[in-house]
PDB file of N, CA and C in Angstrom:
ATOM      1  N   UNK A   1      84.738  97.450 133.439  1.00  0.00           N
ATOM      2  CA  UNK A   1      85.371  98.103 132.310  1.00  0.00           C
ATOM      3  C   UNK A   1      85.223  97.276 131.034  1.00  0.00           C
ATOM      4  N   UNK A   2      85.330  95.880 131.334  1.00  0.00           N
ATOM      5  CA  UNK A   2      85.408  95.426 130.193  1.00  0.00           C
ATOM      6  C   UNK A   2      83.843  95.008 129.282  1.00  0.00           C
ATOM      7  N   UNK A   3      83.418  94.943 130.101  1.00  0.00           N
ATOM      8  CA  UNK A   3      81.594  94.629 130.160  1.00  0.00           C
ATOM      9  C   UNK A   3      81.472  95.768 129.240  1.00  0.00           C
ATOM     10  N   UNK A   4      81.819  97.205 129.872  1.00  0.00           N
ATOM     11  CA  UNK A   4      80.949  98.425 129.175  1.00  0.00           C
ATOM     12  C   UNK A   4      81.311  98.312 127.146  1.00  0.00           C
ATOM     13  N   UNK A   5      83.283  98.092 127.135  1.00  0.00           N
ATOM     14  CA  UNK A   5      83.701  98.140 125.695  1.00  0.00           C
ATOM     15  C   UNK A   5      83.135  97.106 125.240  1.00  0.00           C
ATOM     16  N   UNK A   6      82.955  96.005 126.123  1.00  0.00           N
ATOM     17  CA  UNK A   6      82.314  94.912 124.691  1.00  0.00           C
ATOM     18  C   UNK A   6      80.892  95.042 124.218  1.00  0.00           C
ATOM     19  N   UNK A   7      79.801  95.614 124.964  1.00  0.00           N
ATOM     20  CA  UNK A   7      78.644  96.284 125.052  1.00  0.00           C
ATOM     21  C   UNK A   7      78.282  97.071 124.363  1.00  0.00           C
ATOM     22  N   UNK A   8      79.312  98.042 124.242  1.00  0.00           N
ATOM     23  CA  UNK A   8      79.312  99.505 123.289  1.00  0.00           C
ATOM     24  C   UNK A   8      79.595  98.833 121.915  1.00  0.00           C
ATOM     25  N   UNK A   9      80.555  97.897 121.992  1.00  0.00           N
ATOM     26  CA  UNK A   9      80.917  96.813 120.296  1.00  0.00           C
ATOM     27  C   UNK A   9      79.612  96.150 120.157  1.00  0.00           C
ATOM     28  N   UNK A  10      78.993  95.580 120.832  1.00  0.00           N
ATOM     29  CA  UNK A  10      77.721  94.665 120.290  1.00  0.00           C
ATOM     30  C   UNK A  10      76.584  95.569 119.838  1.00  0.00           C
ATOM     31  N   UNK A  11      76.729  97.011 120.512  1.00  0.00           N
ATOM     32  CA  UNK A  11      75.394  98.161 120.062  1.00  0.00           C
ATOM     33  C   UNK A  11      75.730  98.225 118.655  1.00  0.00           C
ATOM     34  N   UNK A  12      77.030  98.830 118.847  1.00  0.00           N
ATOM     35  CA  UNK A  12      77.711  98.916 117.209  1.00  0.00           C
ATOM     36  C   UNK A  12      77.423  97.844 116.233  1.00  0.00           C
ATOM     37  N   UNK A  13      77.522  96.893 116.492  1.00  0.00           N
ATOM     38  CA  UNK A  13      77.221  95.794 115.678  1.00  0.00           C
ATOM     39  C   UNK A  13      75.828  95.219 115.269  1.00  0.00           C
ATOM     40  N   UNK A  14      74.876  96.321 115.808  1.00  0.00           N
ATOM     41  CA  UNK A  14      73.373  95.935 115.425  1.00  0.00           C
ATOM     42  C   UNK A  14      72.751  95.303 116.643  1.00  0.00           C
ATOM     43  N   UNK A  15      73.005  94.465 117.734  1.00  0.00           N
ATOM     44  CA  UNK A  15      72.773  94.134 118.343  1.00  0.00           C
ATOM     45  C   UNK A  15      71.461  94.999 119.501  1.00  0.00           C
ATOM     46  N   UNK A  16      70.764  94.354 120.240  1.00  0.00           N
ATOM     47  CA  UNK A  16      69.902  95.205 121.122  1.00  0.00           C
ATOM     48  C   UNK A  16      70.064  94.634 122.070  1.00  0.00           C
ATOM     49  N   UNK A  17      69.459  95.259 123.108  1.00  0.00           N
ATOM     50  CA  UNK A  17      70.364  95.075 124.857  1.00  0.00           C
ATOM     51  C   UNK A  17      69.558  93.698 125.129  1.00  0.00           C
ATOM     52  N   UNK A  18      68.524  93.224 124.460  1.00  0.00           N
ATOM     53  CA  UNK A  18      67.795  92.078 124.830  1.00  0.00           C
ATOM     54  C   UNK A  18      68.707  91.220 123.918  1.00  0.00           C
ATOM     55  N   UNK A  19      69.485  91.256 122.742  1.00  0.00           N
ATOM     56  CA  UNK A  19      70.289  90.542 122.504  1.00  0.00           C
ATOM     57  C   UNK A  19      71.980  90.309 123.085  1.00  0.00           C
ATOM     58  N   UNK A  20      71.858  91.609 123.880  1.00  0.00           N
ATOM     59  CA  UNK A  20      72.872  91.485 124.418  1.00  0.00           C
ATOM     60  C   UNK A  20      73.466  90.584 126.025  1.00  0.00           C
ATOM     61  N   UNK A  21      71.934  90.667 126.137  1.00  0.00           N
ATOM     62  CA  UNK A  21      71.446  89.867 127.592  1.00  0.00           C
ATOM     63  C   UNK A  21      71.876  88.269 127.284  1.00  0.00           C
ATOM     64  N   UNK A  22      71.206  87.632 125.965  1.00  0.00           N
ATOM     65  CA  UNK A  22      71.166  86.349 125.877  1.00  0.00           C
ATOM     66  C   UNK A  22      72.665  86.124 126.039  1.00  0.00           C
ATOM     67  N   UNK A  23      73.491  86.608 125.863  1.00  0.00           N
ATOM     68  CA  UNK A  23      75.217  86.360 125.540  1.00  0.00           C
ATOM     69  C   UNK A  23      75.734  86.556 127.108  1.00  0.00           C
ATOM     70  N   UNK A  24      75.274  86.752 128.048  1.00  0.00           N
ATOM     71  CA  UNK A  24      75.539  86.638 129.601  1.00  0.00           C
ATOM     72  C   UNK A  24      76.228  85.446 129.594  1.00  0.00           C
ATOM     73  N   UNK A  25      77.484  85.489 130.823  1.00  0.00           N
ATOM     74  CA  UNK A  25      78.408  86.466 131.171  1.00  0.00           C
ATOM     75  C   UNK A  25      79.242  86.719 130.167  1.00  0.00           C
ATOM     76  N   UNK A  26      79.096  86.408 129.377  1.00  0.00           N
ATOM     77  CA  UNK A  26      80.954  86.339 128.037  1.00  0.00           C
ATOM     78  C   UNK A  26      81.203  88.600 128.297  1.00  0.00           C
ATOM     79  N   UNK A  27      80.499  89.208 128.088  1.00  0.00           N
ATOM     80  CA  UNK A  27      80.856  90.250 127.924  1.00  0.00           C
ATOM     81  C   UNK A  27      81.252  91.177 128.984  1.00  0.00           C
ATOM     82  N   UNK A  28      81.451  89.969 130.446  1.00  0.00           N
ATOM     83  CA  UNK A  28      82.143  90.828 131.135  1.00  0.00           C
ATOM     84  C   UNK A  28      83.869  90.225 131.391  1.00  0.00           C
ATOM     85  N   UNK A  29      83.965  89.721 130.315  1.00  0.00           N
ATOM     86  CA  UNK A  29      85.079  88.978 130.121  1.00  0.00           C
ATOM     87  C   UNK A  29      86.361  90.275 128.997  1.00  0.00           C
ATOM     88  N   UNK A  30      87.606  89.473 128.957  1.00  0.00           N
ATOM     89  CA  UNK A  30      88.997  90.724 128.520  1.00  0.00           C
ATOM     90  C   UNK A  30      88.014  90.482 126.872  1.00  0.00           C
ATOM     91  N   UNK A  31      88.472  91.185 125.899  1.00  0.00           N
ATOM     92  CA  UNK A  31      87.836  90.887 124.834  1.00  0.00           C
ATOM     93  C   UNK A  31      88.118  89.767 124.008  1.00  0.00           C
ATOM     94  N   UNK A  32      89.647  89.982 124.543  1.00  0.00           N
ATOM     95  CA  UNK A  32      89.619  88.411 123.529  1.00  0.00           C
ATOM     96  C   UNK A  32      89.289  87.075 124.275  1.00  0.00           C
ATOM     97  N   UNK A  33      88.935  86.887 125.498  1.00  0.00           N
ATOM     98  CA  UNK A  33      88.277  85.904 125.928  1.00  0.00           C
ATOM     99  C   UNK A  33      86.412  86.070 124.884  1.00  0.00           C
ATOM    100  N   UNK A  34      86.105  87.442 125.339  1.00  0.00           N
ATOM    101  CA  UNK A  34      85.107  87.488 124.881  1.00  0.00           C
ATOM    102  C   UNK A  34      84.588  87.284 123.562  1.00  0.00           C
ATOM    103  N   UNK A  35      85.250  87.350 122.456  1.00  0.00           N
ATOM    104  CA  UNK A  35      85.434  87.016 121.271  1.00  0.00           C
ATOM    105  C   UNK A  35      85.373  85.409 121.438  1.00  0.00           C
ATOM    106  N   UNK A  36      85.923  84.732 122.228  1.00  0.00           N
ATOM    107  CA  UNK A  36      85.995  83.109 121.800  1.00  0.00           C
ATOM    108  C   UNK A  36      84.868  82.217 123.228  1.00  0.00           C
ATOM    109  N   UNK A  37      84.237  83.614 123.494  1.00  0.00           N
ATOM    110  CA  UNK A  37      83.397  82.915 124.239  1.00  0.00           C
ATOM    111  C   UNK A  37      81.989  81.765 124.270  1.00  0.00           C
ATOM    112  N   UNK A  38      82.051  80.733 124.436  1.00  0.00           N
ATOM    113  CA  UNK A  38      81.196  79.773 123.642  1.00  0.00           C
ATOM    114  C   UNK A  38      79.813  79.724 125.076  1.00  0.00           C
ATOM    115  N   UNK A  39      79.734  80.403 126.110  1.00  0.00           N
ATOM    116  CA  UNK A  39      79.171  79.951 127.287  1.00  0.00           C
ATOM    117  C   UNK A  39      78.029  80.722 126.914  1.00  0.00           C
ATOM    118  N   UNK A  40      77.150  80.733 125.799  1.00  0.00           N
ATOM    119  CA  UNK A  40      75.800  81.263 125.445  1.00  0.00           C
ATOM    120  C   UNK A  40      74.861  80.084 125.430  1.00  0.00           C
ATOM    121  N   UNK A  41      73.733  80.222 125.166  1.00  0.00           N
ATOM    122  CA  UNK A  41      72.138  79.361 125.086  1.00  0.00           C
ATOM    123  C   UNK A  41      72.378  78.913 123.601  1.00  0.00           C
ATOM    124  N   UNK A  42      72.006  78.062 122.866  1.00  0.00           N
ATOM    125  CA  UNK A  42      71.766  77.615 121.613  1.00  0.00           C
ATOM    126  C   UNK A  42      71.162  78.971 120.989  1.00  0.00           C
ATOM    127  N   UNK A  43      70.108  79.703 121.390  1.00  0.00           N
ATOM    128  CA  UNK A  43      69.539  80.960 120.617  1.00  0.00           C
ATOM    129  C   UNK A  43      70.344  81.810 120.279  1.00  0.00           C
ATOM    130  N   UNK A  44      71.506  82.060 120.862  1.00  0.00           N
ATOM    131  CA  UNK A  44      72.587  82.862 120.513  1.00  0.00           C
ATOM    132  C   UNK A  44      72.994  82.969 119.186  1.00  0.00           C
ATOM    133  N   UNK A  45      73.329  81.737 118.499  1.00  0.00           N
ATOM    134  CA  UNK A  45      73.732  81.270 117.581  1.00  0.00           C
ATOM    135  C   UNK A  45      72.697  81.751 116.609  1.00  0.00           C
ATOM    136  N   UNK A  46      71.150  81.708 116.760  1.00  0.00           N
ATOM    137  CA  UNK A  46      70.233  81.775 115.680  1.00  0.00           C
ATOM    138  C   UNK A  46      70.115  83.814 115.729  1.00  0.00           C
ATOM    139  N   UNK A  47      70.606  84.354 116.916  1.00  0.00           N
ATOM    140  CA  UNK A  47      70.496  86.198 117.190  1.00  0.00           C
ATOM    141  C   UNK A  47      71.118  86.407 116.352  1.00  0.00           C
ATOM    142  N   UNK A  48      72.980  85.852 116.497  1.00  0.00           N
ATOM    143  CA  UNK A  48      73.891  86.453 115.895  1.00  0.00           C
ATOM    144  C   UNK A  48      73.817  86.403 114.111  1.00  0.00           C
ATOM    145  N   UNK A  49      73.023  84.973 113.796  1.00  0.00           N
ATOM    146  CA  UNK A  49      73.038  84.609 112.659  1.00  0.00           C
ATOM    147  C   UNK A  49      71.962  85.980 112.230  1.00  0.00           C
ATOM    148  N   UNK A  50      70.667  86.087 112.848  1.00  0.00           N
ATOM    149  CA  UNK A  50      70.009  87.117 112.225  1.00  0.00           C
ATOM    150  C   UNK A  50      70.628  88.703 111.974  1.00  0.00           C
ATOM    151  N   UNK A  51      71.195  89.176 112.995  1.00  0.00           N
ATOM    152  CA  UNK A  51      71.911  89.951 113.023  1.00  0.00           C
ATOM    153  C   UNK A  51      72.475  90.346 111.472  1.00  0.00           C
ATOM    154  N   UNK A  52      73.408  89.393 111.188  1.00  0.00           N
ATOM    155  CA  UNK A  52      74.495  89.309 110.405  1.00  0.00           C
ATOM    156  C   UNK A  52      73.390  89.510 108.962  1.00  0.00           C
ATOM    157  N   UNK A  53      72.607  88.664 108.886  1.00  0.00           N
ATOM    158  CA  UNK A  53      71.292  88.821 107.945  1.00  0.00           C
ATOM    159  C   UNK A  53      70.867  90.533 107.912  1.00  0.00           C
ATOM    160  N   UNK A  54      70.680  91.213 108.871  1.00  0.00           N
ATOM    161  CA  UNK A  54      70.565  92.760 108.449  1.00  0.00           C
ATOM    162  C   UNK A  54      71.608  93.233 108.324  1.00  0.00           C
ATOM    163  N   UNK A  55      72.483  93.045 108.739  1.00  0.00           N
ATOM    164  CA  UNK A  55      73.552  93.828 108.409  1.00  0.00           C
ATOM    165  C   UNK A  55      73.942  93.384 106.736  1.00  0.00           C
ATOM    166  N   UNK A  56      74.510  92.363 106.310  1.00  0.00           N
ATOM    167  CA  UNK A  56      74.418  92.299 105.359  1.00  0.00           C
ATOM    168  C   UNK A  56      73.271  92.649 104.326  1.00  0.00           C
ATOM    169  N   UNK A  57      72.124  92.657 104.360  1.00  0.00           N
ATOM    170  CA  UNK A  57      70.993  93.535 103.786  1.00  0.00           C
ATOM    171  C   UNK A  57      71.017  95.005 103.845  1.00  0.00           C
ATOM    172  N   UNK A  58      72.090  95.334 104.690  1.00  0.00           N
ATOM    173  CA  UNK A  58      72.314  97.049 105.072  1.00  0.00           C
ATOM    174  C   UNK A  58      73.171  97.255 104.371  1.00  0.00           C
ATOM    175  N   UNK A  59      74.187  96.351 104.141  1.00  0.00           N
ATOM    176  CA  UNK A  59      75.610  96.872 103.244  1.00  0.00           C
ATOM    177  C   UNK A  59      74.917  96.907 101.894  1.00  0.00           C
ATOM    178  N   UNK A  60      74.572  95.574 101.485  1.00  0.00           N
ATOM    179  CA  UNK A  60      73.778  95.597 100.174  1.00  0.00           C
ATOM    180  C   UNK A  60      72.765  97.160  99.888  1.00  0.00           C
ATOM    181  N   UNK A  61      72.651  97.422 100.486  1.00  0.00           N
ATOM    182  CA  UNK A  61      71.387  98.559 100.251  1.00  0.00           C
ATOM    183  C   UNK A  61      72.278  99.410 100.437  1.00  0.00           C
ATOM    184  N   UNK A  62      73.346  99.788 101.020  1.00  0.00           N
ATOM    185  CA  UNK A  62      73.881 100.751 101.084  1.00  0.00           C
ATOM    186  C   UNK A  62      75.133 100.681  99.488  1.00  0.00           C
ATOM    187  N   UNK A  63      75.263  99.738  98.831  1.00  0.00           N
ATOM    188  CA  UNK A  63      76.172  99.618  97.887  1.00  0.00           C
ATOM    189  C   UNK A  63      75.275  99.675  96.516  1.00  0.00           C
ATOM    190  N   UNK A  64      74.329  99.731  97.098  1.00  0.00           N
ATOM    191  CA  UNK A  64      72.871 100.096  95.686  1.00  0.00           C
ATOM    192  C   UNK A  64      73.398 101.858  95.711  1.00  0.00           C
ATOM    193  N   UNK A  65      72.937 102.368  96.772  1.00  0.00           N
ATOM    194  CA  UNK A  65      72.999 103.756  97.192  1.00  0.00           C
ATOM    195  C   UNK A  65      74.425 104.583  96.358  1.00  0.00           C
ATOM    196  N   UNK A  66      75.334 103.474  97.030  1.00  0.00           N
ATOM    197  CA  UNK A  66      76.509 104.091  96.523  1.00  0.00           C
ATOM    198  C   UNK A  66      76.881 104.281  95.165  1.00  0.00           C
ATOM    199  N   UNK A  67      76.790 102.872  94.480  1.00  0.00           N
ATOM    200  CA  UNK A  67      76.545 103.016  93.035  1.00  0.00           C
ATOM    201  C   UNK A  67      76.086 104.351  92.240  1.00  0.00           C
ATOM    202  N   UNK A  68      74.910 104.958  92.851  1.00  0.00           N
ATOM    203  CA  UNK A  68      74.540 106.320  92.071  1.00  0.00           C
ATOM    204  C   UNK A  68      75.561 107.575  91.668  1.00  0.00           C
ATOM    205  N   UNK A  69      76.340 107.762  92.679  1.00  0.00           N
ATOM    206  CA  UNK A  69      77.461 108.266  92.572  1.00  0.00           C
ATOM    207  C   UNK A  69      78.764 108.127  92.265  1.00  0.00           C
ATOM    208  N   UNK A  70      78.628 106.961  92.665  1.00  0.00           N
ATOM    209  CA  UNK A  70      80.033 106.555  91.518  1.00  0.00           C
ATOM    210  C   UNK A  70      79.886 106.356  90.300  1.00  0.00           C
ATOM    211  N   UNK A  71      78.641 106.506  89.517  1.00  0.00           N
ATOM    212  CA  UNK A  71      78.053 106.116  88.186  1.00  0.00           C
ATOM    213  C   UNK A  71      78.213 107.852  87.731  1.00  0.00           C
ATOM    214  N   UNK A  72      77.723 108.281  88.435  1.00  0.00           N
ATOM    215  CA  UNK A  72      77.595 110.004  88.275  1.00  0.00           C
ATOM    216  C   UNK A  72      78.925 110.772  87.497  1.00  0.00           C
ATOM    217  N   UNK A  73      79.993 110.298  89.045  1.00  0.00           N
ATOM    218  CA  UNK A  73      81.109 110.610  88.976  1.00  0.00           C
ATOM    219  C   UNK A  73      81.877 110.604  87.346  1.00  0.00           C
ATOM    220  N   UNK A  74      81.870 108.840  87.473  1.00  0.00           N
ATOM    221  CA  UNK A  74      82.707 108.056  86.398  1.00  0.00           C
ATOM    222  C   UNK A  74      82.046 108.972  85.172  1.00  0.00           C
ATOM    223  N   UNK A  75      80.584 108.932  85.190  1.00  0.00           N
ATOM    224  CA  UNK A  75      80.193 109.803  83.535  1.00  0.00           C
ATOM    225  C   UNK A  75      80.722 111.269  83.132  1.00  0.00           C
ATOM    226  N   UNK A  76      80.589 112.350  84.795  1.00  0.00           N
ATOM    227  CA  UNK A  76      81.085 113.570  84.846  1.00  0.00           C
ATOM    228  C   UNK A  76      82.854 113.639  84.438  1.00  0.00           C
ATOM    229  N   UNK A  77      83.518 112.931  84.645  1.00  0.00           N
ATOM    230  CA  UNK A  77      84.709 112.655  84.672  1.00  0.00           C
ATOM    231  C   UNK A  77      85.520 112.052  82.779  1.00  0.00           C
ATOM    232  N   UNK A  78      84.488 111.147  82.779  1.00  0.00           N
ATOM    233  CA  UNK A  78      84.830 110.827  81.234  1.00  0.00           C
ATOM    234  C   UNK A  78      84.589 111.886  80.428  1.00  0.00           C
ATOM    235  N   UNK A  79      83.347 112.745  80.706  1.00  0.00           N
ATOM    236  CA  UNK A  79      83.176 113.613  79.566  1.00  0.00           C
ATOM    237  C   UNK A  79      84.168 114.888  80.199  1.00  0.00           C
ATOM    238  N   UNK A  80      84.919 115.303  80.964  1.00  0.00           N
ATOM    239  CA  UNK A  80      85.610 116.132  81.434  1.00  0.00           C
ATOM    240  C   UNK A  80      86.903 115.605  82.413  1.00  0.00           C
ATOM    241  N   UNK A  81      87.583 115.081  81.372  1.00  0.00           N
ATOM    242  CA  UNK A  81      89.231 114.395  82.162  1.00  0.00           C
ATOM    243  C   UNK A  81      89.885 115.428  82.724  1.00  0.00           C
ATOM    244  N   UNK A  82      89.847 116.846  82.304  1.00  0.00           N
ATOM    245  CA  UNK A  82      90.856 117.962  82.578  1.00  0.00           C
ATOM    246  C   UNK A  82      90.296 118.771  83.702  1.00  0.00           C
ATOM    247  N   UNK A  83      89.262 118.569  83.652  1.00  0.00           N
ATOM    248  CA  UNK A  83      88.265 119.687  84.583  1.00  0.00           C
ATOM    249  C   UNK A  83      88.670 119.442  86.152  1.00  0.00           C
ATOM    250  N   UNK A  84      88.371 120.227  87.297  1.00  0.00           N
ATOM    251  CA  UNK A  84      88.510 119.510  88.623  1.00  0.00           C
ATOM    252  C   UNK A  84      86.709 118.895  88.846  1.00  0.00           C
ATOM    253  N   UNK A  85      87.459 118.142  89.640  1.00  0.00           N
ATOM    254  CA  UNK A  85      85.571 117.336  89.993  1.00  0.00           C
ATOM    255  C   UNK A  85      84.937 117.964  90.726  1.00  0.00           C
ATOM    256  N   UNK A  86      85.109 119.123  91.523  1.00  0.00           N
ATOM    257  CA  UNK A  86      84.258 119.623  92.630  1.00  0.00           C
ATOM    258  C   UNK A  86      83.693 120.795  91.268  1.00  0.00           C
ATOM    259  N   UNK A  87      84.283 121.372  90.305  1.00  0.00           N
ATOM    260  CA  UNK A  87      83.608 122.159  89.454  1.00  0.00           C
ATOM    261  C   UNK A  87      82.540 121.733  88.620  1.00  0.00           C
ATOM    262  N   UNK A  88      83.296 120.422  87.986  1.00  0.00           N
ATOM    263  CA  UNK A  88      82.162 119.556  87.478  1.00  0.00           C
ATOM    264  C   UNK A  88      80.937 119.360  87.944  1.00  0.00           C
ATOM    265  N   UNK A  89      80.746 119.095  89.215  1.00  0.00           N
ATOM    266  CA  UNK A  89      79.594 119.146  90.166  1.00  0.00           C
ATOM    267  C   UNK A  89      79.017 120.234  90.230  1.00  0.00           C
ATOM    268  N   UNK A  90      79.440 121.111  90.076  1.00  0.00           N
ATOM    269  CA  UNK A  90      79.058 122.186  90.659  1.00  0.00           C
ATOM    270  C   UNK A  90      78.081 122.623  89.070  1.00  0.00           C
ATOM    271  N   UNK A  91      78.855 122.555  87.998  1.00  0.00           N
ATOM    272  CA  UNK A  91      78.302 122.993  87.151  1.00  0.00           C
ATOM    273  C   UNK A  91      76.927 121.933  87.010  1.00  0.00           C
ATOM    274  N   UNK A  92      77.390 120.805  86.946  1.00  0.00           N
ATOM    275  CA  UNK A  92      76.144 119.780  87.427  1.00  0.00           C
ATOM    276  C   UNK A  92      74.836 120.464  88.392  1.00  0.00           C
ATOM    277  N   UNK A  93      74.951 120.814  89.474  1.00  0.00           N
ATOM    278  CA  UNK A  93      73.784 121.204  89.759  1.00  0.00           C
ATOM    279  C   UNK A  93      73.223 122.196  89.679  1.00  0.00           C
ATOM    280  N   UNK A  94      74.039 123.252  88.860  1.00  0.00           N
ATOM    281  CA  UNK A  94      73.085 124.913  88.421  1.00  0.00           C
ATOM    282  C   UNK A  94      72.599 123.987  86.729  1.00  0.00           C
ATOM    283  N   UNK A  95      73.142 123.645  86.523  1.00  0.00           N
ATOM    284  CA  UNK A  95      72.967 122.744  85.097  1.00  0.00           C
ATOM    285  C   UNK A  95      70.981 122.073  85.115  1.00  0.00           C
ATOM    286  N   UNK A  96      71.794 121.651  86.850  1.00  0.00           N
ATOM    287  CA  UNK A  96      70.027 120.707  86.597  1.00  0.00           C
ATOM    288  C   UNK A  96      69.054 121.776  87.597  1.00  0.00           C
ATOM    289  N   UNK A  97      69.391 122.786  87.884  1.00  0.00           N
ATOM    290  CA  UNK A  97      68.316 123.721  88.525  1.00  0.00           C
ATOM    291  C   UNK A  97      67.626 124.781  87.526  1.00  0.00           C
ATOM    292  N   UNK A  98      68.192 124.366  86.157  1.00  0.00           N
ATOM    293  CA  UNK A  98      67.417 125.826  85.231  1.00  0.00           C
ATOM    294  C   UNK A  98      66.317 124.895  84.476  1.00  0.00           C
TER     295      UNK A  98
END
């Protein structure tokens, strides 16, 4: 039982089942053993570090992404304080389809 939830957390976390292998046995451990589990290979340390390297390159890219719309928003909104925002939009995209 406990193997499968910490497993399903490391998929979640970017991880791949060949990275999940190197971390043997900690993840058939309660979680919070598994969390402070130190009984990995030295490479562990250099997986998790890469890991953390895409993921953080994923948030970043995803907070580029996000920006577009909150830039959108904030402009649709200043020039129309009274308006509702789902109209605003709306007029926004027959606006940019003619």
């Amino acid at each position: 039982m406990h193997r499968v939830l910490n497993v399903r957390e490391l998929l979640r976390a970017g991880l791949t089942m060949e990275d999940i292998r190197q971390v043997a046995p900690c993840p058939d451990m309660k979680t919070a053993d598994f969390l402070a589990c130190r009984n990995s290979p030295d490479e562990v340390l250099e997986m998790y570090e890469s890991r953390l390297a895409a993921v953080e390159a994923r948030a970043a890219e995803l907070a580029r992404y996000r920006a577009v719309p909150v830039q959108r928003i904030a402009t649709l909104r200043a020039g129309r304080p009274d308006e509702d925002l789902g109209e605003v939009l709306r007029e926004g995209e027959s606006g940019s389809a003619a």
